[in-house]
Protein backbone atom coordinates (compact mmCIF):
# COMPACT_ATOMS: atom_id res chain seq x y z
CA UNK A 1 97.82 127.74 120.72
CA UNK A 2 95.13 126.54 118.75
CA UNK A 3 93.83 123.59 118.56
CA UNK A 4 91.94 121.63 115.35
CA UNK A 5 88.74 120.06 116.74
CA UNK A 6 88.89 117.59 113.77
CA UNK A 7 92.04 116.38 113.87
CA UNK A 8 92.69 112.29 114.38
CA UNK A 9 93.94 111.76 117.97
CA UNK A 10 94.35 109.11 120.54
CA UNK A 11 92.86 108.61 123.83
CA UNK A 12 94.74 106.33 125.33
CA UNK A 13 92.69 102.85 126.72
CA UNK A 14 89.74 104.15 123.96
CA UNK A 15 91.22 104.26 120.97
CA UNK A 16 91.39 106.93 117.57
CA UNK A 17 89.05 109.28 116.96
CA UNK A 18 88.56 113.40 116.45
CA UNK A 19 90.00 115.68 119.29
CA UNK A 20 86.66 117.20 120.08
CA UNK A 21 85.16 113.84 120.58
CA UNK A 22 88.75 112.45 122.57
CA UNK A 23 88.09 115.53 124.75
CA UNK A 24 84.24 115.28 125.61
CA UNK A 25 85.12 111.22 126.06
CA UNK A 26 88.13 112.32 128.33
CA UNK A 27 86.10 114.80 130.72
CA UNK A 28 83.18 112.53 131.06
CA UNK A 29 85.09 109.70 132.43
CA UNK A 30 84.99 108.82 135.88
CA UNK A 31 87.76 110.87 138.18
CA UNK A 32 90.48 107.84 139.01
CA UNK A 33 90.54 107.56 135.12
CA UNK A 34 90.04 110.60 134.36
CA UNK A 35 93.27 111.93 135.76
CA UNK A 36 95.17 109.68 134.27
CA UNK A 37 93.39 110.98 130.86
CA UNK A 38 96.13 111.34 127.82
CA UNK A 39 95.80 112.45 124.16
CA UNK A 40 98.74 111.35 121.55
CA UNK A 41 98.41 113.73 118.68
CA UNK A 42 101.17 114.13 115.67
CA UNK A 43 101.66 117.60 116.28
CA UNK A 44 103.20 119.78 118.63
CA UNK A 45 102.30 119.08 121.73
CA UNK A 46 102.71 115.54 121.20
CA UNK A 47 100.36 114.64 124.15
CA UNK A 48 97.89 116.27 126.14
CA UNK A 49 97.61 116.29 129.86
CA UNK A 50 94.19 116.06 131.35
CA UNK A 51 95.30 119.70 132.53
CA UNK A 52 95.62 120.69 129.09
CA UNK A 53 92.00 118.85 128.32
CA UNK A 54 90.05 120.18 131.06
CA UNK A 55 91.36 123.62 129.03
CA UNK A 56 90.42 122.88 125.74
CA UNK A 57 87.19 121.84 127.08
CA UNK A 58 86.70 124.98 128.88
CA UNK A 59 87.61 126.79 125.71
CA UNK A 60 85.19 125.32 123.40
CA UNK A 61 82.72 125.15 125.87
CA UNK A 62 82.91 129.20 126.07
CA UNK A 63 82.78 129.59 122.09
CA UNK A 64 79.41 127.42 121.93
CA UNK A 65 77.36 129.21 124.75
CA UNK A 66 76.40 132.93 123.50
């Protein structure tokens, strides 16, 4: 499934602001918190598990480094 690095999402405890950024905030948090890591988006999936996050990460992470 893809995912739109732009679109408006909430981290939950930090607020609304672009998946990309939710993600990099999300991964760079410190491991008790980061754990318990969650993104509410409007589409489908509805929220993101820090499972799915480290993922997406990973993903993007891959597409930037040649």
């Amino acid at each position: 499934m893809a995912f739109d690095p732009e679109e408006l999402v909430t981290l939950t405890d930090h607020g609304t602001m672009k998946l990309r950024s939710a993600v990099s905030r999300a991964m760079t948090m410190p491991p008790k918190e980061r754990k318990r890591a969650t993104i509410v988006r409007e589409g489908d999936p509805a929220t993101l598990s820090f499972e799915q996050i480290k993922s997406l990460s990973a993903q993007w992470h891959e597409r930037l480094v040649p």
